[in-house]
PDB file of N, CA and C in Angstrom:
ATOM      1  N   UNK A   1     -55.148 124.036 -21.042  1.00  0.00           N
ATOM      2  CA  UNK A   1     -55.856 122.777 -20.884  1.00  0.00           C
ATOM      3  C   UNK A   1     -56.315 122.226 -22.230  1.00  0.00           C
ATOM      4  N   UNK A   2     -56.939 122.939 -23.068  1.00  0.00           N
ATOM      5  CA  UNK A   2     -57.412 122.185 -24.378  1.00  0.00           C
ATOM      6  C   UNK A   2     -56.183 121.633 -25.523  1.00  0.00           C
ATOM      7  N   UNK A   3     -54.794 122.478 -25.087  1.00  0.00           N
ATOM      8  CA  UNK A   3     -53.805 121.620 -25.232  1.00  0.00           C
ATOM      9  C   UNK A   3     -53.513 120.107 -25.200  1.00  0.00           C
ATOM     10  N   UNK A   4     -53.473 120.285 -23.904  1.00  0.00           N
ATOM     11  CA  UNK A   4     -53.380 119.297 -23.291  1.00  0.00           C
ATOM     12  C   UNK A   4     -54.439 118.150 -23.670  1.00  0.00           C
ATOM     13  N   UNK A   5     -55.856 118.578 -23.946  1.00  0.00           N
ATOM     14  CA  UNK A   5     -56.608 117.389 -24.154  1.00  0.00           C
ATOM     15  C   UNK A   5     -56.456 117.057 -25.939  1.00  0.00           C
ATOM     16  N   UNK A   6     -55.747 117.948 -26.450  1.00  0.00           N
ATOM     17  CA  UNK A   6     -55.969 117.644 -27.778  1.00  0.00           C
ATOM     18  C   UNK A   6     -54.762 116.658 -28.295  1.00  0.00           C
ATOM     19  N   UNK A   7     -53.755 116.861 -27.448  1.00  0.00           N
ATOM     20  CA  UNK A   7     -52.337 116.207 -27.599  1.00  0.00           C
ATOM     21  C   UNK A   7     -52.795 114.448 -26.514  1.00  0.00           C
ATOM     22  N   UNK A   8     -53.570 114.922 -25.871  1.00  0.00           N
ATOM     23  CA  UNK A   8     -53.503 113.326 -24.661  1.00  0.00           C
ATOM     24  C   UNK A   8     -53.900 112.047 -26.156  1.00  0.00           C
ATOM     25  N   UNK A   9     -53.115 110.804 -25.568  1.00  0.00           N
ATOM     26  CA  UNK A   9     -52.701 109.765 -26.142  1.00  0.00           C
ATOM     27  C   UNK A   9     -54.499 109.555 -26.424  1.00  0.00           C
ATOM     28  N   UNK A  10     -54.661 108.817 -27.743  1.00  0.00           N
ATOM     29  CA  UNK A  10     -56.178 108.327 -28.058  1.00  0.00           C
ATOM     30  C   UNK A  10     -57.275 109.909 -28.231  1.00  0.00           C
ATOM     31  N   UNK A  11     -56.774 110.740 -28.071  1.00  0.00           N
ATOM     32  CA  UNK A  11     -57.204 111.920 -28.287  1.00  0.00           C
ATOM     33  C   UNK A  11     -57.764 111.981 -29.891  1.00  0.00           C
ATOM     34  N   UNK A  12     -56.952 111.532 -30.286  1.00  0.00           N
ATOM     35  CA  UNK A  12     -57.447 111.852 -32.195  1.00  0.00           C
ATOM     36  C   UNK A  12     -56.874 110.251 -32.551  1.00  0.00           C
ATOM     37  N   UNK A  13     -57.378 109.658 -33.773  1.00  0.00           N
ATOM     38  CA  UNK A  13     -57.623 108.478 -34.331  1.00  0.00           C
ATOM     39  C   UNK A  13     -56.577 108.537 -35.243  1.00  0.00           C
ATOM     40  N   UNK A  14     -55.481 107.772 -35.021  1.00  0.00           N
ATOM     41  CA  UNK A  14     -54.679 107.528 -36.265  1.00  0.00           C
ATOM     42  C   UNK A  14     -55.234 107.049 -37.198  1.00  0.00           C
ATOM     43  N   UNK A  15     -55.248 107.385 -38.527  1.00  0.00           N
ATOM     44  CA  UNK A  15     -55.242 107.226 -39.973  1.00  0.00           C
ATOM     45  C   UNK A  15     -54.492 106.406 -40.546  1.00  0.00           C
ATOM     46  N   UNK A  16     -53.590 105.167 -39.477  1.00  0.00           N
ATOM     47  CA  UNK A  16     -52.478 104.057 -39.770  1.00  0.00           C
ATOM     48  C   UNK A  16     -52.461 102.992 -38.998  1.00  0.00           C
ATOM     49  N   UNK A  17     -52.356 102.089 -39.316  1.00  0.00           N
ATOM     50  CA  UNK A  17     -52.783 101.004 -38.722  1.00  0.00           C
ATOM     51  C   UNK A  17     -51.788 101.025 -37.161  1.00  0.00           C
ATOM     52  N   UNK A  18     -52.175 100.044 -35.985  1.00  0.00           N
ATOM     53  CA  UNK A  18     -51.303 100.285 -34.920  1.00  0.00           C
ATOM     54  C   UNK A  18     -51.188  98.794 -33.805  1.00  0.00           C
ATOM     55  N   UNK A  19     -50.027  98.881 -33.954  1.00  0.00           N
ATOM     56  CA  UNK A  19     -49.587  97.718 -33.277  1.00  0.00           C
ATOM     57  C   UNK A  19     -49.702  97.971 -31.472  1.00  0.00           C
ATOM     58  N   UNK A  20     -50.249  97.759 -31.035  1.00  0.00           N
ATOM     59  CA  UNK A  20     -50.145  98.028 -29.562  1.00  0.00           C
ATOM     60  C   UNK A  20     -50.099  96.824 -28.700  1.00  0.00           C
ATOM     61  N   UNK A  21     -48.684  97.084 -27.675  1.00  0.00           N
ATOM     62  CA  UNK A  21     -49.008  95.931 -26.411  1.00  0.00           C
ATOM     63  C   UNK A  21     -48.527  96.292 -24.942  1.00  0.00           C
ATOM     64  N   UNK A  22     -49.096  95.722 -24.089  1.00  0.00           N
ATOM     65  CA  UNK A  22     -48.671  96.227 -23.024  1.00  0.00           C
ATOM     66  C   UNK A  22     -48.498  94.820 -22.105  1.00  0.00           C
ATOM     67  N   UNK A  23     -47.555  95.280 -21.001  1.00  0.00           N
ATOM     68  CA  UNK A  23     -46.976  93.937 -20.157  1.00  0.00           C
ATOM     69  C   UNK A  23     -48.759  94.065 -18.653  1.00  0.00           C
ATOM     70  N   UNK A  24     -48.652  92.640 -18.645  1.00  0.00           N
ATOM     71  CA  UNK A  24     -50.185  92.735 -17.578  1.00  0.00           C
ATOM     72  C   UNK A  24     -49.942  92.785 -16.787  1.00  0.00           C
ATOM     73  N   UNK A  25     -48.895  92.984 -15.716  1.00  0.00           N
ATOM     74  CA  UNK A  25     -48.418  93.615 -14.803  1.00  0.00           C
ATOM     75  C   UNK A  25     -48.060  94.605 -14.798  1.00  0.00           C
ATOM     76  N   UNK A  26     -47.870  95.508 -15.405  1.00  0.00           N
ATOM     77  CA  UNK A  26     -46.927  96.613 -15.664  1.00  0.00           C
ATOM     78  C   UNK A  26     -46.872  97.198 -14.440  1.00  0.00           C
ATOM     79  N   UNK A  27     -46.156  97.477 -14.189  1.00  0.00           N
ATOM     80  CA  UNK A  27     -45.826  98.435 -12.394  1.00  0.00           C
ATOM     81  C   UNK A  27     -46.097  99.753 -12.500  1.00  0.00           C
ATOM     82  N   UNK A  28     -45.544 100.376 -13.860  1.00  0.00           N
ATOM     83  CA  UNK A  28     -45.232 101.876 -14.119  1.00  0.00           C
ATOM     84  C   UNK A  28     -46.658 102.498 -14.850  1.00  0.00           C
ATOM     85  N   UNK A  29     -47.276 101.745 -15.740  1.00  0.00           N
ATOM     86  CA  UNK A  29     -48.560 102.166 -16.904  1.00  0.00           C
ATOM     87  C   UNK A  29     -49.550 101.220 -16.070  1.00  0.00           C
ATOM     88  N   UNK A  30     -50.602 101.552 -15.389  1.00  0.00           N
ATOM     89  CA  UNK A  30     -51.387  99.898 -15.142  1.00  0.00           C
ATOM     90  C   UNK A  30     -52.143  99.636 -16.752  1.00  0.00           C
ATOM     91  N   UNK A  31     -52.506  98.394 -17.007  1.00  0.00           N
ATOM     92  CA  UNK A  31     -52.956  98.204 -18.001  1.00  0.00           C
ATOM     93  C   UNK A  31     -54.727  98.867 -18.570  1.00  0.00           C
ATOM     94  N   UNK A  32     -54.977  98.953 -17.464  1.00  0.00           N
ATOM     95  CA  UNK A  32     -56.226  99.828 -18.009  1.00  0.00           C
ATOM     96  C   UNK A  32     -56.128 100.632 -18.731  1.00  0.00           C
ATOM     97  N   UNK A  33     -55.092 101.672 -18.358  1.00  0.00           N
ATOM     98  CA  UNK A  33     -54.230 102.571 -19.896  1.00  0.00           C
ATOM     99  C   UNK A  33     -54.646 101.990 -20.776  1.00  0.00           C
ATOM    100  N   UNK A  34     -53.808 101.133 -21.486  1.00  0.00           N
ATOM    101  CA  UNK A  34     -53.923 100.486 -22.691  1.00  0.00           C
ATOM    102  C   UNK A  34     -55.303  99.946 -23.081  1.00  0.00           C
ATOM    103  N   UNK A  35     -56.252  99.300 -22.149  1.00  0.00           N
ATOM    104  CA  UNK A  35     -56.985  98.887 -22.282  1.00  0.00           C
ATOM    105  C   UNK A  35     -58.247 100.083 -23.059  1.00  0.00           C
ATOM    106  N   UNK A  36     -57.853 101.098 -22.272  1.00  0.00           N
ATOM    107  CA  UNK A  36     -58.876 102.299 -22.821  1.00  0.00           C
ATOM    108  C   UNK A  36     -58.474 102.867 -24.280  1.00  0.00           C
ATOM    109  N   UNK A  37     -57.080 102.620 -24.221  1.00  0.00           N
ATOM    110  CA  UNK A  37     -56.930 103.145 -25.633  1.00  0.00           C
ATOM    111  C   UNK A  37     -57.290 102.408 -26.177  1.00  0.00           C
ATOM    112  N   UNK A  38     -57.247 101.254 -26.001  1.00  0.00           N
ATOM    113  CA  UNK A  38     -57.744 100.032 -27.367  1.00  0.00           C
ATOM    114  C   UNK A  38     -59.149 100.224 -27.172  1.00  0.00           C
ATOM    115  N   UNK A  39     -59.936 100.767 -26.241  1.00  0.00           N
ATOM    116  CA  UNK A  39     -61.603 100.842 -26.814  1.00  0.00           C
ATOM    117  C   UNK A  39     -61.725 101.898 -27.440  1.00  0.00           C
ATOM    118  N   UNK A  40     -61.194 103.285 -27.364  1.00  0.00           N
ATOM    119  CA  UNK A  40     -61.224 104.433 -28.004  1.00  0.00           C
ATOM    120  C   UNK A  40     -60.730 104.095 -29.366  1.00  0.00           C
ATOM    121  N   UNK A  41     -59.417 103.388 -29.710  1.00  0.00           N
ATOM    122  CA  UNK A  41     -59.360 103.332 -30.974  1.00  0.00           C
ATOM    123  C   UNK A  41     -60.247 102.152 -31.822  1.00  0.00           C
ATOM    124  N   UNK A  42     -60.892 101.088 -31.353  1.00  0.00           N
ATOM    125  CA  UNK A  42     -61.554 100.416 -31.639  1.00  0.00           C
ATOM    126  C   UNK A  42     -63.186 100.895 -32.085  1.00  0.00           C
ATOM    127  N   UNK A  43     -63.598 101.772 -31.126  1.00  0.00           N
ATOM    128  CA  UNK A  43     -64.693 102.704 -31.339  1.00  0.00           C
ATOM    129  C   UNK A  43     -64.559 104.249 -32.156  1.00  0.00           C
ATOM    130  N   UNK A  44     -63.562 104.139 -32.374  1.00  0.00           N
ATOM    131  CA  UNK A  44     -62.980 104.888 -33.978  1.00  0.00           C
ATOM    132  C   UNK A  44     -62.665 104.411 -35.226  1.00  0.00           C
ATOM    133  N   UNK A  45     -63.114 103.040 -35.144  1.00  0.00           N
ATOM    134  CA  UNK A  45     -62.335 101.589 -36.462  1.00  0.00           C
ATOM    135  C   UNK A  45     -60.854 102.339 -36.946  1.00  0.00           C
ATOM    136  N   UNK A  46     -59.813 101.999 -35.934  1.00  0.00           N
ATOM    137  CA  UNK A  46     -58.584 102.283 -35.944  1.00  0.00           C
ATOM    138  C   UNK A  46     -57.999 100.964 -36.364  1.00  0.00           C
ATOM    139  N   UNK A  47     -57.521 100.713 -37.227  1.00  0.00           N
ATOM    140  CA  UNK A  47     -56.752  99.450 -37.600  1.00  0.00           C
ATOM    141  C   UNK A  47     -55.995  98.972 -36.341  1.00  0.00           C
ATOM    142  N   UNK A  48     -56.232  98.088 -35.395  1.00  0.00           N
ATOM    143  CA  UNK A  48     -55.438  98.210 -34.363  1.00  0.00           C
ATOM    144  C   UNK A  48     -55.600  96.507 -34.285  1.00  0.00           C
ATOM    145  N   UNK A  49     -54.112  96.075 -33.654  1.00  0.00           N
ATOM    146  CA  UNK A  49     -53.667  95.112 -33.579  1.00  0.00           C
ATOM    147  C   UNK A  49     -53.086  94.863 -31.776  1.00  0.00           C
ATOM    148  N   UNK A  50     -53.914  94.509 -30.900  1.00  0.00           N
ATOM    149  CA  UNK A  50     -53.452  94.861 -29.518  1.00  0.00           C
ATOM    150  C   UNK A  50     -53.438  93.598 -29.677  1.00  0.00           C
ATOM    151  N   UNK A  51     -52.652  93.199 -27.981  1.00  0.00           N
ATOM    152  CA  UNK A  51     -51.965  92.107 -27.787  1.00  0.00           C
ATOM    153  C   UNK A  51     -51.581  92.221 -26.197  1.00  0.00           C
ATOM    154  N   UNK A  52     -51.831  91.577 -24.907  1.00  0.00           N
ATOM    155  CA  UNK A  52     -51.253  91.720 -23.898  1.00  0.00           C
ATOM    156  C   UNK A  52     -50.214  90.720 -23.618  1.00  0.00           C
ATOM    157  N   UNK A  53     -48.919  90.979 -23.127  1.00  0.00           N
ATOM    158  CA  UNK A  53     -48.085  90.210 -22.702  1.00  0.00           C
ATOM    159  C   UNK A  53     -47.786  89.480 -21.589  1.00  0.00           C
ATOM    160  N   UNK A  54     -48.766  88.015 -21.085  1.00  0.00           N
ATOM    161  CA  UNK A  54     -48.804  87.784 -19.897  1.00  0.00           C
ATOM    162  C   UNK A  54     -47.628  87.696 -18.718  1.00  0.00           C
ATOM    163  N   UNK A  55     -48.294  87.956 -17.599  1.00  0.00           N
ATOM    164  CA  UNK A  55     -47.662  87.579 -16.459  1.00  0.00           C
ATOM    165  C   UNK A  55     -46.462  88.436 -16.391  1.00  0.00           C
ATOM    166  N   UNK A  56     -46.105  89.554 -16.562  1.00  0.00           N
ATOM    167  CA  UNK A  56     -44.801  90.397 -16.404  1.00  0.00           C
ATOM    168  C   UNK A  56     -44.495  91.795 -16.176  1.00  0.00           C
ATOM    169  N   UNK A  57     -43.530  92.350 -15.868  1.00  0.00           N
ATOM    170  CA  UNK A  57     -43.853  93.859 -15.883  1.00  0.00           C
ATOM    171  C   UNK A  57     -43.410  94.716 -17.104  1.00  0.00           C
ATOM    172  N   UNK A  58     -43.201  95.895 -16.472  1.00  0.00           N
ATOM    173  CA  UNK A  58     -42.793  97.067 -17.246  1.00  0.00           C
ATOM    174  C   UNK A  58     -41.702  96.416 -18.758  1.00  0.00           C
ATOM    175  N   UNK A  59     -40.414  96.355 -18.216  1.00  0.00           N
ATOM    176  CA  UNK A  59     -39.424  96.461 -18.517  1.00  0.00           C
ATOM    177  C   UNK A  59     -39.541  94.906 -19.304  1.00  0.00           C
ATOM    178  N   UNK A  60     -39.724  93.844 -18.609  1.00  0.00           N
ATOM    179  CA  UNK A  60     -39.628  92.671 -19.039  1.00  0.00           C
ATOM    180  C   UNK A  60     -40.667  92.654 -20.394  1.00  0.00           C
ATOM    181  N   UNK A  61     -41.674  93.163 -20.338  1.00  0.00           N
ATOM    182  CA  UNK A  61     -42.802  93.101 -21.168  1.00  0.00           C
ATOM    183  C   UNK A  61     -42.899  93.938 -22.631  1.00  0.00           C
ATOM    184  N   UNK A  62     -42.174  95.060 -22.573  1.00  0.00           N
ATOM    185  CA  UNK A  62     -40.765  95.357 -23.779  1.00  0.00           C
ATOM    186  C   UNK A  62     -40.267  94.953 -24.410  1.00  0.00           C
ATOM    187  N   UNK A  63     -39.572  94.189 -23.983  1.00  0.00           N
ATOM    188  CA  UNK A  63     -39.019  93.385 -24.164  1.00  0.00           C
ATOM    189  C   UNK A  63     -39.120  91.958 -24.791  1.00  0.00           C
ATOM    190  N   UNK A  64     -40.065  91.445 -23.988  1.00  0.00           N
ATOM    191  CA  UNK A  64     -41.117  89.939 -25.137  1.00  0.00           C
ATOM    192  C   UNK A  64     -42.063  90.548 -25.856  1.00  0.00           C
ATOM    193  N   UNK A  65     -42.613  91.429 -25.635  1.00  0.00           N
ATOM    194  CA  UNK A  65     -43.339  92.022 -26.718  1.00  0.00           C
ATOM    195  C   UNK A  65     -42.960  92.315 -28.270  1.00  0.00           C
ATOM    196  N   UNK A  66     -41.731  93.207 -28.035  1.00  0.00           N
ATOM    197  CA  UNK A  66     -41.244  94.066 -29.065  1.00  0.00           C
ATOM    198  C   UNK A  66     -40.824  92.652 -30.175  1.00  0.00           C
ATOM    199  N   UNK A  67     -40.458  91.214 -30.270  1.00  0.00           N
ATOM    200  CA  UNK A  67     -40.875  90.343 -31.453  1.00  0.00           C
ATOM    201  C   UNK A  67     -41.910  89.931 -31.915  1.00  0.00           C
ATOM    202  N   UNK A  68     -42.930  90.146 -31.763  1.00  0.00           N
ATOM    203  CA  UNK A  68     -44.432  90.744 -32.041  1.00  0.00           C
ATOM    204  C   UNK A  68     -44.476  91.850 -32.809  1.00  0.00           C
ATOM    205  N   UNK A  69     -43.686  93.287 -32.170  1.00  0.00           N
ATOM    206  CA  UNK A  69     -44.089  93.979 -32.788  1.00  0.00           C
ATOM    207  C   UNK A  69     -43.370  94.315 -34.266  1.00  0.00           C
ATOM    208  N   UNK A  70     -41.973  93.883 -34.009  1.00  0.00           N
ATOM    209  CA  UNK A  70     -41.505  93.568 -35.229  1.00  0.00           C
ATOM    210  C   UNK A  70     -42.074  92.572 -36.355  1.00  0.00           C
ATOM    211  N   UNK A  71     -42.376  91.429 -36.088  1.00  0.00           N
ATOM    212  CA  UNK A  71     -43.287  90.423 -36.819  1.00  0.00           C
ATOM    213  C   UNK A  71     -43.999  91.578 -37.570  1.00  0.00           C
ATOM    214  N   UNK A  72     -44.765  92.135 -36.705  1.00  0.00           N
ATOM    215  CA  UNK A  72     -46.195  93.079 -37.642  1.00  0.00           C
ATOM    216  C   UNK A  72     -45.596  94.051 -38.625  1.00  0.00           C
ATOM    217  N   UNK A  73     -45.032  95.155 -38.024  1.00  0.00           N
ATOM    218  CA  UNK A  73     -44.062  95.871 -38.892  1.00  0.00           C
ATOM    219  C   UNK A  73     -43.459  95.047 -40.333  1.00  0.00           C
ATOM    220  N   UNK A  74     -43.027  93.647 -39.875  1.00  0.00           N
ATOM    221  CA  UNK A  74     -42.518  93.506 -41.559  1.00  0.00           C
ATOM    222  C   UNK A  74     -43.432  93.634 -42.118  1.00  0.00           C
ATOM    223  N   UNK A  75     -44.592  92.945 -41.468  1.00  0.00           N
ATOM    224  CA  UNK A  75     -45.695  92.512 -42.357  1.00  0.00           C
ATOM    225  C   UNK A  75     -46.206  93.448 -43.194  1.00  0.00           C
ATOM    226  N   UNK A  76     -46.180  94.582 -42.772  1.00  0.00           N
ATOM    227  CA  UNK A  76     -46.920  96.031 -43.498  1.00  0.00           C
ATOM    228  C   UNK A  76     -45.681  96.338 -44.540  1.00  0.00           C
ATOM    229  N   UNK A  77     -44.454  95.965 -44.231  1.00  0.00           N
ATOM    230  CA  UNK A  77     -43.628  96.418 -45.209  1.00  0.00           C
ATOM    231  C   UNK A  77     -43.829  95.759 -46.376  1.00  0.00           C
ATOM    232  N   UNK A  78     -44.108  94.600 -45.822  1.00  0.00           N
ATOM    233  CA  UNK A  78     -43.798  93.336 -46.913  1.00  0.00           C
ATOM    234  C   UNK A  78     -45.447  93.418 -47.726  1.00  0.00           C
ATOM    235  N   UNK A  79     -46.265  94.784 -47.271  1.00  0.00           N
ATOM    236  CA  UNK A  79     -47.185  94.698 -48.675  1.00  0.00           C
ATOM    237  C   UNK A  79     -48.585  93.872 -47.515  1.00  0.00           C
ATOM    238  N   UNK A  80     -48.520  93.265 -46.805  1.00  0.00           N
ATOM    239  CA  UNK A  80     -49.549  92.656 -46.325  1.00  0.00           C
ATOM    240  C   UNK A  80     -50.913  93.620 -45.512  1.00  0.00           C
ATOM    241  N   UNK A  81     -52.112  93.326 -45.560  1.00  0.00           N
ATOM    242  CA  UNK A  81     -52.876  93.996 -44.779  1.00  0.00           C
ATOM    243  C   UNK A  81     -52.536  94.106 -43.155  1.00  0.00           C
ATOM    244  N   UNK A  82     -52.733  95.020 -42.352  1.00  0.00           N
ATOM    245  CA  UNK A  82     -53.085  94.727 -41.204  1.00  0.00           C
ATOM    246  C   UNK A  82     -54.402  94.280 -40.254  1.00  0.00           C
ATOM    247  N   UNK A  83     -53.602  93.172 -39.696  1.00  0.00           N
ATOM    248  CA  UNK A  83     -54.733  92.282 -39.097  1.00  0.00           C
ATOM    249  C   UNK A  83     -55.538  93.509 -38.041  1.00  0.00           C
ATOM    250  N   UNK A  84     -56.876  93.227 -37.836  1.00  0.00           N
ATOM    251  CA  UNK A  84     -57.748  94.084 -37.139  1.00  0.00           C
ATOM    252  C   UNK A  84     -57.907  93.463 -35.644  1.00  0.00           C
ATOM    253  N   UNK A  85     -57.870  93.621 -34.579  1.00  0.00           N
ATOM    254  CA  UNK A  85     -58.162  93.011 -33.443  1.00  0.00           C
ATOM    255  C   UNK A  85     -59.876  93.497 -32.810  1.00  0.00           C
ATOM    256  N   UNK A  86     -60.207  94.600 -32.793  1.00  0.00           N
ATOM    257  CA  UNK A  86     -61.321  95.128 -32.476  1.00  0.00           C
ATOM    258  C   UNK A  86     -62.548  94.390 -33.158  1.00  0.00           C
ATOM    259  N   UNK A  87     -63.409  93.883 -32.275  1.00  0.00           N
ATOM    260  CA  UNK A  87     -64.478  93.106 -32.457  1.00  0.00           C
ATOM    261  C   UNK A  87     -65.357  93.103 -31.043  1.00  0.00           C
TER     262      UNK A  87
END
């Protein structure tokens, strides 16, 4: 068990900034998931950049998301700060 809690997602605070999004329908993850991780990492000042993808599910929400998440990714390549969402 302490495995297990030490490995569970939001368990420990990345040290790197983090792009996160989730679809607001999601069928498979409900969004509260996400939602908790973004307060856990927010209440850790985790560089975090969340974002929900309206009106869609699982698969679809992947999908419109993931040019977002690329956008951000250059951005860190390209030398830029990451934007903070937690407030």
């Amino acid at each position: 068990m302490r495995a297990l809690r030490e490995n569970r997602i939001g368990g420990q605070a990345p040290d790197m900034p983090v792009f996160l999004y989730h679809a607001q329908f999601d069928e498979l993850i409900p969004i509260a998931v996400s939602e908790k991780l973004r307060s856990e990492y927010c209440g850790r000042d985790v560089r975090l950049r969340y974002t929900v993808v309206p009106a869609t599910e699982h698969v679809t929400g992947a999908i419109l998301g993931a040019p977002g998440a690329v956008a951000w990714l250059a951005g860190r390549f390209a030398g830029r700060p990451a934007p903070k969402s937690c407030s």
